[in-house]
PDB file of N, CA and C in Angstrom:
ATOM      1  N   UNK A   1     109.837 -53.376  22.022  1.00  0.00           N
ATOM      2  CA  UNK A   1     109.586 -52.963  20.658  1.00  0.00           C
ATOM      3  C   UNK A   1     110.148 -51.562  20.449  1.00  0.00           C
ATOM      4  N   UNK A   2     110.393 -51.546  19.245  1.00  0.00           N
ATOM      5  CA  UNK A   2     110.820 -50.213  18.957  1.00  0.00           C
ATOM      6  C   UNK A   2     110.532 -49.328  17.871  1.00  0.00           C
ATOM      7  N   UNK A   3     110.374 -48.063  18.113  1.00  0.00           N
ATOM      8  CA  UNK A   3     108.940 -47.170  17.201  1.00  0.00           C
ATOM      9  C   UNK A   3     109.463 -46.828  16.246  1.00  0.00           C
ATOM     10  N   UNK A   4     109.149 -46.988  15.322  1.00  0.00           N
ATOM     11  CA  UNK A   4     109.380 -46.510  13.408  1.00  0.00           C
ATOM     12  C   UNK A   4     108.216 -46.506  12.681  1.00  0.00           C
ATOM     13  N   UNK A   5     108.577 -46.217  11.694  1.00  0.00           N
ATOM     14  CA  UNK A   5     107.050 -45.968  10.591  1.00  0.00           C
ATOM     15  C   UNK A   5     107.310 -45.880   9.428  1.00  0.00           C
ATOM     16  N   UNK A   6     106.798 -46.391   8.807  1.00  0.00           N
ATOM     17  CA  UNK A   6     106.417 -47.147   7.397  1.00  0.00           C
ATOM     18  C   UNK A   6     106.817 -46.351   6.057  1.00  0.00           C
ATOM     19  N   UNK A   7     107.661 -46.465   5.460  1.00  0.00           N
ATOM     20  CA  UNK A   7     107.943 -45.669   4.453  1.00  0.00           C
ATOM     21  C   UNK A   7     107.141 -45.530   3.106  1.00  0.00           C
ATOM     22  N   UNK A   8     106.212 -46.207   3.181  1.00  0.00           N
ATOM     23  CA  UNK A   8     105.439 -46.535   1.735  1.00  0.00           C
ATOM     24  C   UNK A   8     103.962 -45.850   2.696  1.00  0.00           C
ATOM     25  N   UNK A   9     103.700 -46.005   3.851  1.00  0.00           N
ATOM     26  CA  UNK A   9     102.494 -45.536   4.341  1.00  0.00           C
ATOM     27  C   UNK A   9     102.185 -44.241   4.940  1.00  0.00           C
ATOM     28  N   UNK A  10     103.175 -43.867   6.182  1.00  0.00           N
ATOM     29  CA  UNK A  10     104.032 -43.516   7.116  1.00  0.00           C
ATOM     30  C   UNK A  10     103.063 -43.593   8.266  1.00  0.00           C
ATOM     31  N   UNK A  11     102.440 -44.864   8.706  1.00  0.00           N
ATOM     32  CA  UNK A  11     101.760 -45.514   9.912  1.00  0.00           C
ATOM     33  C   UNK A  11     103.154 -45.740  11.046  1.00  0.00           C
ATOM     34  N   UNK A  12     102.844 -45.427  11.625  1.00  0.00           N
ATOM     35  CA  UNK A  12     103.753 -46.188  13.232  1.00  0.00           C
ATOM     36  C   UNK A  12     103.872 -47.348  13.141  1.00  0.00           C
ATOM     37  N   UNK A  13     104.789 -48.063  13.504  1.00  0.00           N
ATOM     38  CA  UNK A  13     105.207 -49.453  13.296  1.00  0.00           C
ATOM     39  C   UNK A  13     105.546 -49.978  14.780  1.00  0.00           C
ATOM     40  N   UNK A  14     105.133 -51.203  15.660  1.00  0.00           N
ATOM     41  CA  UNK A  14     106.172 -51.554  16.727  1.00  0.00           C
ATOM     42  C   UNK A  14     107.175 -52.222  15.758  1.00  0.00           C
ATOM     43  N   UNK A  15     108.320 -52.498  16.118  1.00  0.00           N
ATOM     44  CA  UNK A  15     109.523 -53.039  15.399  1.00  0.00           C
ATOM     45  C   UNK A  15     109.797 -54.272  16.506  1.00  0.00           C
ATOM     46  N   UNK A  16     110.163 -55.423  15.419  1.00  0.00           N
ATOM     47  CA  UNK A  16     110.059 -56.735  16.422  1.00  0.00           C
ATOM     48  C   UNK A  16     111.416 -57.026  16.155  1.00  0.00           C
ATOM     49  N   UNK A  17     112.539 -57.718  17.128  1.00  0.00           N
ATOM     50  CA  UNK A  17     114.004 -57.736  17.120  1.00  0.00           C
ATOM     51  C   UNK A  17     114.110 -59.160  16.391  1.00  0.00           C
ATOM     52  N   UNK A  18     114.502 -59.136  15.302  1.00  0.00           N
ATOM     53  CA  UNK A  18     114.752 -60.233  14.449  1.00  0.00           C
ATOM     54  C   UNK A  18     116.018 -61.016  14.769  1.00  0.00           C
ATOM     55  N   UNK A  19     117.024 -60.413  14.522  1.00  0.00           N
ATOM     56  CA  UNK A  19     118.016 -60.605  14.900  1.00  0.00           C
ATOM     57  C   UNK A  19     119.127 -60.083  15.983  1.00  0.00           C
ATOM     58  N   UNK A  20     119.941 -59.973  16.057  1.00  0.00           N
ATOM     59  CA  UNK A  20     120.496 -59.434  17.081  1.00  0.00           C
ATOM     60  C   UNK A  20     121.150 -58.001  16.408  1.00  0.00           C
ATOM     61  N   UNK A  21     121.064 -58.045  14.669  1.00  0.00           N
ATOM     62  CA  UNK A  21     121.757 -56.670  14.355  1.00  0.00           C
ATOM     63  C   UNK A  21     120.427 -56.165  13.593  1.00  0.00           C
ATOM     64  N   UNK A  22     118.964 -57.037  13.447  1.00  0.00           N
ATOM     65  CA  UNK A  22     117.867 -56.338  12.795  1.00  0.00           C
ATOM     66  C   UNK A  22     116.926 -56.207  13.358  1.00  0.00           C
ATOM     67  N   UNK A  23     115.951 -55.540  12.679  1.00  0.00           N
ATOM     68  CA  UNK A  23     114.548 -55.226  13.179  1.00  0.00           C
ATOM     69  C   UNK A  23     113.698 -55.989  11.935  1.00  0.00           C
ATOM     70  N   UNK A  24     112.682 -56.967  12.123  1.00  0.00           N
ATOM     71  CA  UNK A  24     111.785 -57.251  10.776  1.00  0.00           C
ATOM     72  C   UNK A  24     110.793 -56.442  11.174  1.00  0.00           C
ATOM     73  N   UNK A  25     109.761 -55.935  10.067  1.00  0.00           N
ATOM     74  CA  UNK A  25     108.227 -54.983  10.784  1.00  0.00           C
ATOM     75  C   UNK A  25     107.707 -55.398   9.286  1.00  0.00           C
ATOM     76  N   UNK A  26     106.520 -55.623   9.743  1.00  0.00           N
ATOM     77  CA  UNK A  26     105.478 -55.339   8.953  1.00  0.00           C
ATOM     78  C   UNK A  26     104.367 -54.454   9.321  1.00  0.00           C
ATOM     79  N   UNK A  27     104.202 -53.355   8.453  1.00  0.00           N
ATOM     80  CA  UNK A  27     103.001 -52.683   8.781  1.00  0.00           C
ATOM     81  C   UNK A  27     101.730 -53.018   8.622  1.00  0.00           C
ATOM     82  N   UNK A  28     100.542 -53.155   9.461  1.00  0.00           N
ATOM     83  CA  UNK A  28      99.413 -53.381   9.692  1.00  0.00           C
ATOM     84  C   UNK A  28      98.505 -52.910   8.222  1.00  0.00           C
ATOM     85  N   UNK A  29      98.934 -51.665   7.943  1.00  0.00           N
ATOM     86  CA  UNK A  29      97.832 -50.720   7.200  1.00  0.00           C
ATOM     87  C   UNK A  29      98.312 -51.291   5.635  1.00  0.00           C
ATOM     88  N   UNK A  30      99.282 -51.175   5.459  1.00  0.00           N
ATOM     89  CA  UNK A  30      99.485 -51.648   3.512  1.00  0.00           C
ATOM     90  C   UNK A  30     100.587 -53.264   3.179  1.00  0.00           C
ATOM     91  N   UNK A  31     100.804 -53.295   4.294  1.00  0.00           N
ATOM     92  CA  UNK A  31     101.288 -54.798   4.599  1.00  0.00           C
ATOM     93  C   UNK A  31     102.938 -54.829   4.138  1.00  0.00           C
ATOM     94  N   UNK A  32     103.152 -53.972   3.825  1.00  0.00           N
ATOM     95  CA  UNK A  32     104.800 -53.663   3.225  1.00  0.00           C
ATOM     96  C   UNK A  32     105.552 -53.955   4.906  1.00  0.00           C
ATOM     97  N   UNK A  33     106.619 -55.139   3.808  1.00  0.00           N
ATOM     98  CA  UNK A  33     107.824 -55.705   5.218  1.00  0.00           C
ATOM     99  C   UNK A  33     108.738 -54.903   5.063  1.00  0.00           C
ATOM    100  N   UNK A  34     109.471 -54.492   6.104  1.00  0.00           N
ATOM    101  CA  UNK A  34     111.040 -53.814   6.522  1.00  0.00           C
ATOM    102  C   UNK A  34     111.507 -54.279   7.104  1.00  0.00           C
ATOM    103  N   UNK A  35     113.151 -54.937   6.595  1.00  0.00           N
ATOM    104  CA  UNK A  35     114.097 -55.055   7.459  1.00  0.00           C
ATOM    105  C   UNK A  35     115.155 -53.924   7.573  1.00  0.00           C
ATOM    106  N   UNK A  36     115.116 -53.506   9.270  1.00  0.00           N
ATOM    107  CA  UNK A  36     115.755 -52.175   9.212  1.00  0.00           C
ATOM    108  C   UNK A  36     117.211 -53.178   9.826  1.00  0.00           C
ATOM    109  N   UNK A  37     118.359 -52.985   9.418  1.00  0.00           N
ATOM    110  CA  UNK A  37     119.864 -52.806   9.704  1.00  0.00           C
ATOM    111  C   UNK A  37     120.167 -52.083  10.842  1.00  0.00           C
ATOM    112  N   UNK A  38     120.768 -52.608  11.967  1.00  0.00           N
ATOM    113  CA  UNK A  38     120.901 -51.814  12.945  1.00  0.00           C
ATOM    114  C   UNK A  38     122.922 -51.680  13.593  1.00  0.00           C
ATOM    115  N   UNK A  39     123.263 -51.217  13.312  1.00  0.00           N
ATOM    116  CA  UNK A  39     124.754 -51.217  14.069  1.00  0.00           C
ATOM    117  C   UNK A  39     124.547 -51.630  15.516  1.00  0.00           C
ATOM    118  N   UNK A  40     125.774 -51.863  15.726  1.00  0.00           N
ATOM    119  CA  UNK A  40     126.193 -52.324  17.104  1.00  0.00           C
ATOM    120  C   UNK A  40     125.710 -51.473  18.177  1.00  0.00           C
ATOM    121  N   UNK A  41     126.066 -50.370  17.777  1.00  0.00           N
ATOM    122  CA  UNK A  41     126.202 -49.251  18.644  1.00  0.00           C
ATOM    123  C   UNK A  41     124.340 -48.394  18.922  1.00  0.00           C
ATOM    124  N   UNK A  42     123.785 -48.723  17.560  1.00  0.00           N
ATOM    125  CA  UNK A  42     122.242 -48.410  17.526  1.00  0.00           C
ATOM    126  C   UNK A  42     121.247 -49.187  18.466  1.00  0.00           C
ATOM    127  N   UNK A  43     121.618 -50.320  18.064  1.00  0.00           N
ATOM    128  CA  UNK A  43     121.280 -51.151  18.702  1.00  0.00           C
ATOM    129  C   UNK A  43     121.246 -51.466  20.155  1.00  0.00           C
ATOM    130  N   UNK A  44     121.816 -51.204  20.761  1.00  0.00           N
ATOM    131  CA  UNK A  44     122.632 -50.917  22.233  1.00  0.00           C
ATOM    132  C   UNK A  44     122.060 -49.862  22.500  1.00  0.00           C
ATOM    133  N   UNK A  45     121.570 -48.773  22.072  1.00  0.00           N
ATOM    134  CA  UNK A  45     120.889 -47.560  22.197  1.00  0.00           C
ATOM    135  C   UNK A  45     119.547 -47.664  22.723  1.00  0.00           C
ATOM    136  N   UNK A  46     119.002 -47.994  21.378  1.00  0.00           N
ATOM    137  CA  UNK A  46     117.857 -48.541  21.037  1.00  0.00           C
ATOM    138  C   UNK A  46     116.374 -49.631  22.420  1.00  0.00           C
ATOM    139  N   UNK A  47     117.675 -50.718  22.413  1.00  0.00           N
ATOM    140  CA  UNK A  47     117.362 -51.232  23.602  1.00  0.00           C
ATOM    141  C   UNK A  47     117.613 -50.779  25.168  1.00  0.00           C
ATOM    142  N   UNK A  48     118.514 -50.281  25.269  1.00  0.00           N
ATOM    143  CA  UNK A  48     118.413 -49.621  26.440  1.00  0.00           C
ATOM    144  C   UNK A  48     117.662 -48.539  26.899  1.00  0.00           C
ATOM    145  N   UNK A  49     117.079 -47.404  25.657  1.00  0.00           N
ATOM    146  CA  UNK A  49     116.016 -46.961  26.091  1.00  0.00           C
ATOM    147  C   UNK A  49     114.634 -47.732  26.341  1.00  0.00           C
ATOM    148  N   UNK A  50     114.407 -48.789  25.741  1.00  0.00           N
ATOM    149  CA  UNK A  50     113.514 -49.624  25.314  1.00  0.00           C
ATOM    150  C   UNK A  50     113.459 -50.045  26.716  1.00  0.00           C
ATOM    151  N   UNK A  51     114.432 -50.537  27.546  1.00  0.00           N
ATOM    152  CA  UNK A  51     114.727 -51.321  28.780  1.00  0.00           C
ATOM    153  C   UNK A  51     114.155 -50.480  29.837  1.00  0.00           C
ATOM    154  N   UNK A  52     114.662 -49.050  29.756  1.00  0.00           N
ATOM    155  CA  UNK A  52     114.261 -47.675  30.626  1.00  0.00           C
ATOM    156  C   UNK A  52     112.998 -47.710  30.763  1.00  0.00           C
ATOM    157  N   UNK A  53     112.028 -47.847  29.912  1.00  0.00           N
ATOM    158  CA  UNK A  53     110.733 -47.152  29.269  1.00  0.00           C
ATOM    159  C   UNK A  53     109.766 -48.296  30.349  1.00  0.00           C
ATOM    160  N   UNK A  54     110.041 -49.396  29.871  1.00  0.00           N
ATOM    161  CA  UNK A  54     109.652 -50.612  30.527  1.00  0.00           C
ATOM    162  C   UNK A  54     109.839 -50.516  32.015  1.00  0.00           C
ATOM    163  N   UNK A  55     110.889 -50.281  32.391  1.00  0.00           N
ATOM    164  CA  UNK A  55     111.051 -50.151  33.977  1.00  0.00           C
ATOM    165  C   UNK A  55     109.879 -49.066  34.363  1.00  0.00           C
ATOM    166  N   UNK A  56     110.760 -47.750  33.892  1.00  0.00           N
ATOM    167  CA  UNK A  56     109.661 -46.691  34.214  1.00  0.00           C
ATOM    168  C   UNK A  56     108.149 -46.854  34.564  1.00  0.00           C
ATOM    169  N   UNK A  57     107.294 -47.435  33.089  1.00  0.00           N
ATOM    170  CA  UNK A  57     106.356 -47.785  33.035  1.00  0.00           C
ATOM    171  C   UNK A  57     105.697 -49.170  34.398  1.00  0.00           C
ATOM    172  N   UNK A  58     106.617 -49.692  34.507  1.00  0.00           N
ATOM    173  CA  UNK A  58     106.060 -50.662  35.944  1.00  0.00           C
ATOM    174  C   UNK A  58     106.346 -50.216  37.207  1.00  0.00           C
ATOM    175  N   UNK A  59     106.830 -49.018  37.251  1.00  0.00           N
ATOM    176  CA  UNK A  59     106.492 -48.443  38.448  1.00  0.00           C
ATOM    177  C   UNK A  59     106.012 -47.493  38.750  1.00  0.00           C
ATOM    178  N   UNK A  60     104.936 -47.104  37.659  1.00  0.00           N
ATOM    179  CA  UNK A  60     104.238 -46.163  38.073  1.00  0.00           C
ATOM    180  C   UNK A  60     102.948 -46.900  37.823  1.00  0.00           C
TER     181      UNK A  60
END
């Protein structure tokens, strides 16, 4: 998942990978959906820290 927050609320959001170039989220607190647009290159970012975080986190 990946961390953003809500433009109508500004709650933290996990971001769920919709597609391979989006993010869909719905926020918990006022229920407003976002589809965030992600480039190639964001995206690739994005997840690879995402990938890091996860490793990290299972070995400690």
């Amino acid at each position: 998942m990946i961390e953003c927050h809500c433009v109508k609320c500004g709650h933290k959001l996990d971001a769920i990978l919709f597609s391979p170039s989006k993010l869909f989220v719905k926020c918990p607190i006022c229920s407003t959906l976002h589809l965030i647009k992600l480039s190639d290159a964001e995206l690739s970012i994005k997840v690879k820290k995402l990938t890091q975080t996860s490793i990290s986190s299972t070995k400690t």
